[in-house]
Protein backbone atom coordinates (compact mmCIF):
# COMPACT_ATOMS: atom_id res chain seq x y z
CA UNK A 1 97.04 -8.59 -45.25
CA UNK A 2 94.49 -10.20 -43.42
CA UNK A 3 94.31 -7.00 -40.68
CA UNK A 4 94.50 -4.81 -43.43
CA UNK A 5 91.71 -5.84 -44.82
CA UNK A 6 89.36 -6.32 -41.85
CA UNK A 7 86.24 -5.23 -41.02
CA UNK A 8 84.81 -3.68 -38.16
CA UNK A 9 80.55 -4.96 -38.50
CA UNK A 10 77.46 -4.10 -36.78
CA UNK A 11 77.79 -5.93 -33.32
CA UNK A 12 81.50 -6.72 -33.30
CA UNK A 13 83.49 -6.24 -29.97
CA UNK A 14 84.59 -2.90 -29.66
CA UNK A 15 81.41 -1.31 -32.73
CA UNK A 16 78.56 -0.54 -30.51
CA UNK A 17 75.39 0.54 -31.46
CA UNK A 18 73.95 -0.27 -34.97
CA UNK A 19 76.61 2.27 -37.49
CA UNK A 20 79.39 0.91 -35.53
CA UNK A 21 82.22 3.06 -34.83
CA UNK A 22 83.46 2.79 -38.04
CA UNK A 23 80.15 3.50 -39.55
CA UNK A 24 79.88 6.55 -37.25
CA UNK A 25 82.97 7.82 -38.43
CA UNK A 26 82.00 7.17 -41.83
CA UNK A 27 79.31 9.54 -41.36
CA UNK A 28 81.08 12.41 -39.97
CA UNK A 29 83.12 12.28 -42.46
CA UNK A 30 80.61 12.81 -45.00
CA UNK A 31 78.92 15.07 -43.42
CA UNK A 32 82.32 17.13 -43.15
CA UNK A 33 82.43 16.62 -46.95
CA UNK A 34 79.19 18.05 -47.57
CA UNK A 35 79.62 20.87 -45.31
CA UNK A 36 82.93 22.05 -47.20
CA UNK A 37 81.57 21.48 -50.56
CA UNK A 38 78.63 23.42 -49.53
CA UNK A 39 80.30 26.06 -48.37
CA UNK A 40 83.28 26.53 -50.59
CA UNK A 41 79.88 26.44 -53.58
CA UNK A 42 79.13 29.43 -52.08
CA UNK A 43 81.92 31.18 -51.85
CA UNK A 44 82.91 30.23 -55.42
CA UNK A 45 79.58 31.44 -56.83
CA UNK A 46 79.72 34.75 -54.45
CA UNK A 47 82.99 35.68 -56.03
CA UNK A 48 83.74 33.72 -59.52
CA UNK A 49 87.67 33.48 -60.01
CA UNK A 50 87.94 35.17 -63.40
CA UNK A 51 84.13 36.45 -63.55
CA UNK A 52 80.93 34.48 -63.49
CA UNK A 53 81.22 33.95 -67.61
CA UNK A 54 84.33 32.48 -67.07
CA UNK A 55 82.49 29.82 -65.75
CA UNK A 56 78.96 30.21 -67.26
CA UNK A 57 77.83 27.79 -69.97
CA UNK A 58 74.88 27.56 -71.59
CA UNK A 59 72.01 24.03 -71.65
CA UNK A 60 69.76 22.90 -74.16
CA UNK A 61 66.64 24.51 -71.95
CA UNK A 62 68.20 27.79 -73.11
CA UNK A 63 69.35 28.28 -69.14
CA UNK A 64 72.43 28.76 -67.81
CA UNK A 65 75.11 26.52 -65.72
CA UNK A 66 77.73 27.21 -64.15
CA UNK A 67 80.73 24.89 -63.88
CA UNK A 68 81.88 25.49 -60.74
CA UNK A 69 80.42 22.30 -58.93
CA UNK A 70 83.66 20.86 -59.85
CA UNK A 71 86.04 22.67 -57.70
CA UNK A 72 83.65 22.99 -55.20
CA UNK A 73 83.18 19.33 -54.91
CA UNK A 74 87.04 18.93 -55.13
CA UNK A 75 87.62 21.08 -52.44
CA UNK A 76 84.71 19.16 -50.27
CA UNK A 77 86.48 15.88 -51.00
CA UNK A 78 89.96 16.96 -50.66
CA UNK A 79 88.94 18.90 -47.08
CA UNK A 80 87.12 15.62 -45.96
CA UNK A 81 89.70 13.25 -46.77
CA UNK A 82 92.38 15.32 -45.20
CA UNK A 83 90.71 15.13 -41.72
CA UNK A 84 88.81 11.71 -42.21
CA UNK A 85 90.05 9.82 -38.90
CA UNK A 86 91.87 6.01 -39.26
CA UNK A 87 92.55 6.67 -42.93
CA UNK A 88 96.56 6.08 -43.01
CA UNK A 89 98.96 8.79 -43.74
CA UNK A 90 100.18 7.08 -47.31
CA UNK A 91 96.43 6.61 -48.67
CA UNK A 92 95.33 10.56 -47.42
CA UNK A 93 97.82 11.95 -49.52
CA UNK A 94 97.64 9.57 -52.37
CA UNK A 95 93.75 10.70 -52.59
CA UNK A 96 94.57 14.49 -52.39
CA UNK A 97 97.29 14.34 -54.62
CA UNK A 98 95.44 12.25 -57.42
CA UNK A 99 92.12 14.70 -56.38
CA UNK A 100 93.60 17.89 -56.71
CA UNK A 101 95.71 17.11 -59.90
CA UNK A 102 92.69 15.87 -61.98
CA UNK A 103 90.67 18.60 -60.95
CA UNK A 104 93.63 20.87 -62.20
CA UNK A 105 93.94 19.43 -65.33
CA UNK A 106 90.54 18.93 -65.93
CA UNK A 107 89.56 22.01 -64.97
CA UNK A 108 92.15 23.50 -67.68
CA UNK A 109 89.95 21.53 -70.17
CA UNK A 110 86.88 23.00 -69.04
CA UNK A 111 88.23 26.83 -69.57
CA UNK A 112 90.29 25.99 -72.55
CA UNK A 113 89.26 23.66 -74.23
CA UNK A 114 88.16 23.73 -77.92
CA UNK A 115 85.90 20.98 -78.78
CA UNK A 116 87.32 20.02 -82.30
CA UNK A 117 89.05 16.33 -80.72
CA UNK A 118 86.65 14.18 -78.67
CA UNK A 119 88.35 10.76 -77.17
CA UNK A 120 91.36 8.87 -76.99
CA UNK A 121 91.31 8.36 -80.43
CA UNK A 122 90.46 12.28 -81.43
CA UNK A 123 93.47 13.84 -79.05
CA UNK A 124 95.81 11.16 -79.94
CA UNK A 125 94.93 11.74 -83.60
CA UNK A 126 95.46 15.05 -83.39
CA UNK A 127 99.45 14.65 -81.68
CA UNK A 128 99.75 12.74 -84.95
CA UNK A 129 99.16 15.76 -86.68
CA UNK A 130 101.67 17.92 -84.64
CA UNK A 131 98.98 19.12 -82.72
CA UNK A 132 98.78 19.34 -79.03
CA UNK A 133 94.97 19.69 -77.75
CA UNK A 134 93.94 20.80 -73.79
CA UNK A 135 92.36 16.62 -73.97
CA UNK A 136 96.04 15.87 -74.41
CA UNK A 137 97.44 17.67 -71.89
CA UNK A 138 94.94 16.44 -69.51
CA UNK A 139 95.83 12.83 -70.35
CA UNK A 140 98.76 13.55 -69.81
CA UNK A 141 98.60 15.22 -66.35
CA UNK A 142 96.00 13.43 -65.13
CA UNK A 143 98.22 10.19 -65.88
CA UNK A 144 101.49 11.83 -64.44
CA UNK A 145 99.89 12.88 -61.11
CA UNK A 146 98.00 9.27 -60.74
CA UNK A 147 101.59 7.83 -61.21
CA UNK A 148 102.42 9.86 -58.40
CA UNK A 149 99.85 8.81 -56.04
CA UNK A 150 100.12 5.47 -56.75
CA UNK A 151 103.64 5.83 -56.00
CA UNK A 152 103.21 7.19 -52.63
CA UNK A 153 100.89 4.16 -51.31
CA UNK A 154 103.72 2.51 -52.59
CA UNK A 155 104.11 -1.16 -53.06
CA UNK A 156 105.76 -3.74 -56.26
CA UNK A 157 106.66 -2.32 -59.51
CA UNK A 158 103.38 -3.88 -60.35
CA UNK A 159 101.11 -2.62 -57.72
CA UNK A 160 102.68 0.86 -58.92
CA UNK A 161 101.35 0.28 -61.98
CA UNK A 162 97.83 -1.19 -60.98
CA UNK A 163 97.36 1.79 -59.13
CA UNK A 164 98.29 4.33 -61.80
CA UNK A 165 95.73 3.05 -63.85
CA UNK A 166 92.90 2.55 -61.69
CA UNK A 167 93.14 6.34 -60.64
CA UNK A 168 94.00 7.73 -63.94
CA UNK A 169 91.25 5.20 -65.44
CA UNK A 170 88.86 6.45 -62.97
CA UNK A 171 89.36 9.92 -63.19
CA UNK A 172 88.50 9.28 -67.02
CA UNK A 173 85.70 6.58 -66.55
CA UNK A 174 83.58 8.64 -64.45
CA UNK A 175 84.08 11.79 -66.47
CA UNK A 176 82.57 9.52 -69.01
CA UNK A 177 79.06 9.37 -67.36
CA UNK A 178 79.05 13.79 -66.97
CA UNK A 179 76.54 14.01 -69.63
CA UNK A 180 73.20 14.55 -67.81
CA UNK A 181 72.22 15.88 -64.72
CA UNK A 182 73.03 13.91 -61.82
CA UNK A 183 74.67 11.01 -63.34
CA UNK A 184 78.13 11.01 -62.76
CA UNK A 185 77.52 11.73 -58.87
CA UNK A 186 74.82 9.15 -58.98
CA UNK A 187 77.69 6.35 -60.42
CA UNK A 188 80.27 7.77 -57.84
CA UNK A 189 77.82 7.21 -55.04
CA UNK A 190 77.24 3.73 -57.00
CA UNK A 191 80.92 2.97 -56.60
CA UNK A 192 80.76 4.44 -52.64
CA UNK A 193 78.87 1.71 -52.32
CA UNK A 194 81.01 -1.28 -53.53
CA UNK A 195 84.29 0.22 -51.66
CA UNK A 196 82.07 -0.63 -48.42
CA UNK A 197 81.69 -4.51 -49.16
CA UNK A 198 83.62 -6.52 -47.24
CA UNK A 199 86.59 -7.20 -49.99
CA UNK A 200 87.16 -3.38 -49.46
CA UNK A 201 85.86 -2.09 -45.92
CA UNK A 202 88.91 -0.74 -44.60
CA UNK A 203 89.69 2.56 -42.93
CA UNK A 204 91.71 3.54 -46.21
CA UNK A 205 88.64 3.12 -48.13
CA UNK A 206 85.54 3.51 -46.17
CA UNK A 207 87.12 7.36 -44.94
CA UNK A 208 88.04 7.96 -48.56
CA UNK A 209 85.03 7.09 -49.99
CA UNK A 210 83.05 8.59 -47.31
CA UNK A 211 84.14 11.58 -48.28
CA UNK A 212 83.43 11.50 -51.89
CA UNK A 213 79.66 10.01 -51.09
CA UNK A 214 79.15 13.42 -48.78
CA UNK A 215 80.95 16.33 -51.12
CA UNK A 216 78.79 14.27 -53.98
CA UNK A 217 75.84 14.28 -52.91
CA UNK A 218 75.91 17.75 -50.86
CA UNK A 219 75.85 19.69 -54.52
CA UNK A 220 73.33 16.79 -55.86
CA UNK A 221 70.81 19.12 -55.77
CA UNK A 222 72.59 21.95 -58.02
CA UNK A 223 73.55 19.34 -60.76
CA UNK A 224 70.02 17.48 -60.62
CA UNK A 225 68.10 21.09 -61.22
CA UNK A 226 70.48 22.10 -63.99
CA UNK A 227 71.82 24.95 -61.82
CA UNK A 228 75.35 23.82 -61.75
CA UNK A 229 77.55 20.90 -63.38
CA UNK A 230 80.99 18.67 -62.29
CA UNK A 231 82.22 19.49 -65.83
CA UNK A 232 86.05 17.85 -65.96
CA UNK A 233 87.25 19.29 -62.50
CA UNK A 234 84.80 17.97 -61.25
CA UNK A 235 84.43 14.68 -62.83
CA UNK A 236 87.65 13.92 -62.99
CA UNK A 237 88.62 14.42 -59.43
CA UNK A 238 85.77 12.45 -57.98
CA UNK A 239 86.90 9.38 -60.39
CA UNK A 240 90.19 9.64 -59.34
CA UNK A 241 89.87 10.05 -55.40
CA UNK A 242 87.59 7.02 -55.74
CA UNK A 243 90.29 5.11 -57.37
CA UNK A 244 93.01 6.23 -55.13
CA UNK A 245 90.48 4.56 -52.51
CA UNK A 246 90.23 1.32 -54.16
CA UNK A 247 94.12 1.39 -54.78
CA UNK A 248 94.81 1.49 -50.84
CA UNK A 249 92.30 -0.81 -49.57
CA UNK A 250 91.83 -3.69 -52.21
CA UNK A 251 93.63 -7.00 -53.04
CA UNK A 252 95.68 -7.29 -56.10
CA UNK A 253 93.21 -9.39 -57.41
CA UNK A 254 90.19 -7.09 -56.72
CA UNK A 255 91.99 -4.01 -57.97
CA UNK A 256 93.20 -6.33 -61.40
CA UNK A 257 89.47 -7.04 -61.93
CA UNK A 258 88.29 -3.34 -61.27
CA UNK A 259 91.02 -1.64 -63.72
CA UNK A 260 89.72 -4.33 -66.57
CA UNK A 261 86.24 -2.98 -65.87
CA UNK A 262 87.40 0.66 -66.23
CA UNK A 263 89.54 -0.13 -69.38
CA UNK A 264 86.45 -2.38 -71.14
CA UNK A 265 83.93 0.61 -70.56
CA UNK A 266 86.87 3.07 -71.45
CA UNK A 267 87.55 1.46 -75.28
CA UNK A 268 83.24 0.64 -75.23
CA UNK A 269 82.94 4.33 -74.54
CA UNK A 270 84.88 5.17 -78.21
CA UNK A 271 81.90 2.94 -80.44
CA UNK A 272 78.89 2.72 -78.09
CA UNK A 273 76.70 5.71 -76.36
CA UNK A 274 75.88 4.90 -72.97
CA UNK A 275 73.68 6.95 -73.05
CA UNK A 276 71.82 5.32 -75.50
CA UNK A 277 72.33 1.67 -73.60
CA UNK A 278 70.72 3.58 -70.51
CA UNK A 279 67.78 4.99 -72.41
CA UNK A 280 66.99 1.61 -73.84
CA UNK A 281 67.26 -0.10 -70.68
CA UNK A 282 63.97 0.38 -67.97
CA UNK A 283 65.86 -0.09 -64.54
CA UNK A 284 68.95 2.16 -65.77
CA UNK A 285 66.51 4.71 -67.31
CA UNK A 286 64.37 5.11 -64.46
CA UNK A 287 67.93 5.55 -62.04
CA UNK A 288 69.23 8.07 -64.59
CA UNK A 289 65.83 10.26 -64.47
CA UNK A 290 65.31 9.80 -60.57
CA UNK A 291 65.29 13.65 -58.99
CA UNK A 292 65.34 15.34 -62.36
CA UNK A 293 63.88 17.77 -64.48
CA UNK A 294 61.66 16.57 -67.22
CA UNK A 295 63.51 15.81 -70.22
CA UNK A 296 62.99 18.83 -73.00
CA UNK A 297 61.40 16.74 -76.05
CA UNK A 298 61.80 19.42 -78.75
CA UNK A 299 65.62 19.05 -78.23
CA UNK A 300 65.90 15.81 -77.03
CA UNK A 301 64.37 14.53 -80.31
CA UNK A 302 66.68 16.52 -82.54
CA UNK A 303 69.40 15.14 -80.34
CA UNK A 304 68.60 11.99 -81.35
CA UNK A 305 68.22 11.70 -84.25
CA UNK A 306 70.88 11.56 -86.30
CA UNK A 307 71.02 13.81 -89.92
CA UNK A 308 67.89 15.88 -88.39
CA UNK A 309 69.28 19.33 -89.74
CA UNK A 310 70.70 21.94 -88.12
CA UNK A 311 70.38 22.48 -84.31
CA UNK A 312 68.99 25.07 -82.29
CA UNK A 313 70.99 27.80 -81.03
CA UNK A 314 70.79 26.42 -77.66
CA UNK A 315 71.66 23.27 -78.29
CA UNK A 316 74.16 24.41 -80.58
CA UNK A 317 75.75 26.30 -77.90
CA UNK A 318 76.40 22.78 -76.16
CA UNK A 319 74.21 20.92 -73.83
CA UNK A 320 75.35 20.86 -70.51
CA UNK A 321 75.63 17.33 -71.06
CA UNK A 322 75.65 18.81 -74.25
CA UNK A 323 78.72 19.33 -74.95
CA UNK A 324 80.22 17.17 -72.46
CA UNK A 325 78.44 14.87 -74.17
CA UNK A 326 80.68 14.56 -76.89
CA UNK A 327 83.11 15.71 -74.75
CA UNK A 328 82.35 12.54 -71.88
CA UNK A 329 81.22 9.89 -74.50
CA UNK A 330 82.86 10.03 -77.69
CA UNK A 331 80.56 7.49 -79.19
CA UNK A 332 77.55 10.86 -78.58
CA UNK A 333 76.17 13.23 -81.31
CA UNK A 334 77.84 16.32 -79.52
CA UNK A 335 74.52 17.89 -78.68
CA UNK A 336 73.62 14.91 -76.90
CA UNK A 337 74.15 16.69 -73.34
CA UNK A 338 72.64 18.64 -70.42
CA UNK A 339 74.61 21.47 -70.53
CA UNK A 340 77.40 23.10 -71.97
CA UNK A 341 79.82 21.51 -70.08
CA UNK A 342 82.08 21.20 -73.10
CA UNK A 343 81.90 24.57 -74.13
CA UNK A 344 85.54 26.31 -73.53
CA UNK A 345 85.61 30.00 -72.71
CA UNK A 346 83.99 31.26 -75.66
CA UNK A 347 80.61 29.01 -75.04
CA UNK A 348 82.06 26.69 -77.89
CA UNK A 349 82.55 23.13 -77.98
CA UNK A 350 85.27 22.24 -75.81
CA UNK A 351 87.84 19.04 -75.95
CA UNK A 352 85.98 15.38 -73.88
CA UNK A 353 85.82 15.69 -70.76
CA UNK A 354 85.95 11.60 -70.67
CA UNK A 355 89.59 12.07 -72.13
């Protein structure tokens, strides 16, 4: 345990120079992340699968998004990972596996998606009523293929099942945060940052999470100027490559501690807005705004407050965080968002995205 877990620092035999080789490595791989999100961006946007209004929504400026960030940013991660050097054989394919299936099943929500059950509680209401909504399914797949990577890193019965929920829960959790521009990538990057502590610097991780930081933050720039959202691909897969990192690098008793943190904000997320607790608190307000646009007031203000009439058309349409923002945060007025990231194919409300 005690190799697996060690760390190669700034001056230790055999890490020259102040990265490190580890750190240098780190940085390619990022950079290789970026590059491929980048890239496959473009070629997305050049040639929409299905049609650009497939994948067109509109946000409460009136403007329109496009949600194809999120398999771009999935195919960035997934590319990076795949060639990230020292990450071991076991933990590369737990992280594509539990990347690519969220994105898939998120990214089913996205296009089909209705809007009419937001949560937990709303999808697993509505299988009580003998109906099966896309938030459902996505549970459900999203669950089955974190299962799956958490049985390929292997381990006890018990590890299994730490796993499973730390990259299902993550998946979810960070999904949860989708509902303004910049956010989710800026709490991925967040939780980049903890997988590089000491408790989880390994080669599993810090490759791993490298590549989510660079495939992140190389479409930053789209999602900050409202150009282009995760939406649930997206989302979804970032959350759950990140906790396919923590499940091959920490402890038991680190990864125990970080799936009770995703499950508290998880069940938190059903009867409090966080986007509320961010706007009321300074430091997390001024994080949440840093890089982008000014906040449209006319909208904003109807957003919040509650029994305010009717909406506008565009934020009737969804907020790109509109939407998702029912969609991501179930505790949300539904036209709480940034764009229309809920919106299925018909620019409705579509299913949470934070299911």
């Amino acid at each position: 345990m005690s190799a697996r877990h060690g760390r190669a620092g700034r001056g230790l035999p055999g890490s020259p120079g102040p990265l490190g080789s580890r750190g240098r490595t780190a940085l390619l791989t990022a950079i290789a992340g970026a590059a491929a999100a980048r890239a496959a961006y473009a070629v997305l946007t050049a040639r929409p699968p299905g049609g650009e209004k497939t994948w067109t929504r509109t946000n409460h400026r009136g403007e329109p998004v496009t949600l194809l960030e999120g398999p771009a940013v999935t195919a960035g991660v997934v590319a990076a990972v795949s060639i990230a050097p020292g990450v071991p054989a076991r933990a590369r394919a737990a992280a594509v596996l539990a990347g690519v299936g969220a994105a898939a099943f998120g990214g089913y929500d996205d296009l089909a998606g209705s809007g009419d059950r937001r949560g937990f509680r709303g999808h697993l209401g509505a299988l009580r009523e003998g109906r099966l909504t896309t938030g459902a399914m996505k549970i459900g797949g999203i669950g089955a293929t974190g299962a799956a990577a958490a049985a390929i890193l292997g381990g006890s019965p018990a590890d299994v099942a730490i796993n499973s929920g730390l990259i299902a829960g993550g998946a979810n959790l960070l999904n949860l945060f989708d509902l303004r521009p910049g956010r989710a990538i800026k709490v991925a990057l967040a939780a980049v940052a903890l997988l590089r502590v000491p408790v989880g610097g390994t080669a599993a991780a810090g490759g791993t999470a490298a590549a989510v930081a660079g495939s992140a933050a190389g479409l930053l720039g789209e999602d900050l100027g409202e150009r282009a959202m995760l939406g649930d691909a997206g989302a979804n897969a970032l959350g759950a490559v990140l906790g396919a990192a923590a499940a091959a690098s920490l402890p038991r008793g680190a990864r125990l501690a970080a799936l009770a943190a995703i499950t508290g904000l998880t069940a938190a997320s059903e009867v409090v807005s966080f986007t509320k607790v961010i706007e009321r608190t300074a430091p997390l307000r001024w994080l949440d705004m840093l890089g982008r646009r000014p906040a449209a007031q006319s909208v904003a203000g109807q957003a919040r407050a509650p029994g305010s009439g009717p909406r506008p058309p565009a934020a009737a349409s969804g907020g790109r965080h509109a939407a998702a923002a029912g969609a991501g945060d179930p505790a949300e007025p539904a036209n709480n968002g940034q764009a229309a990231a809920g919106a299925g194919r018909g620019g409705t409300l579509r299913s949470s995205p934070g299911t």
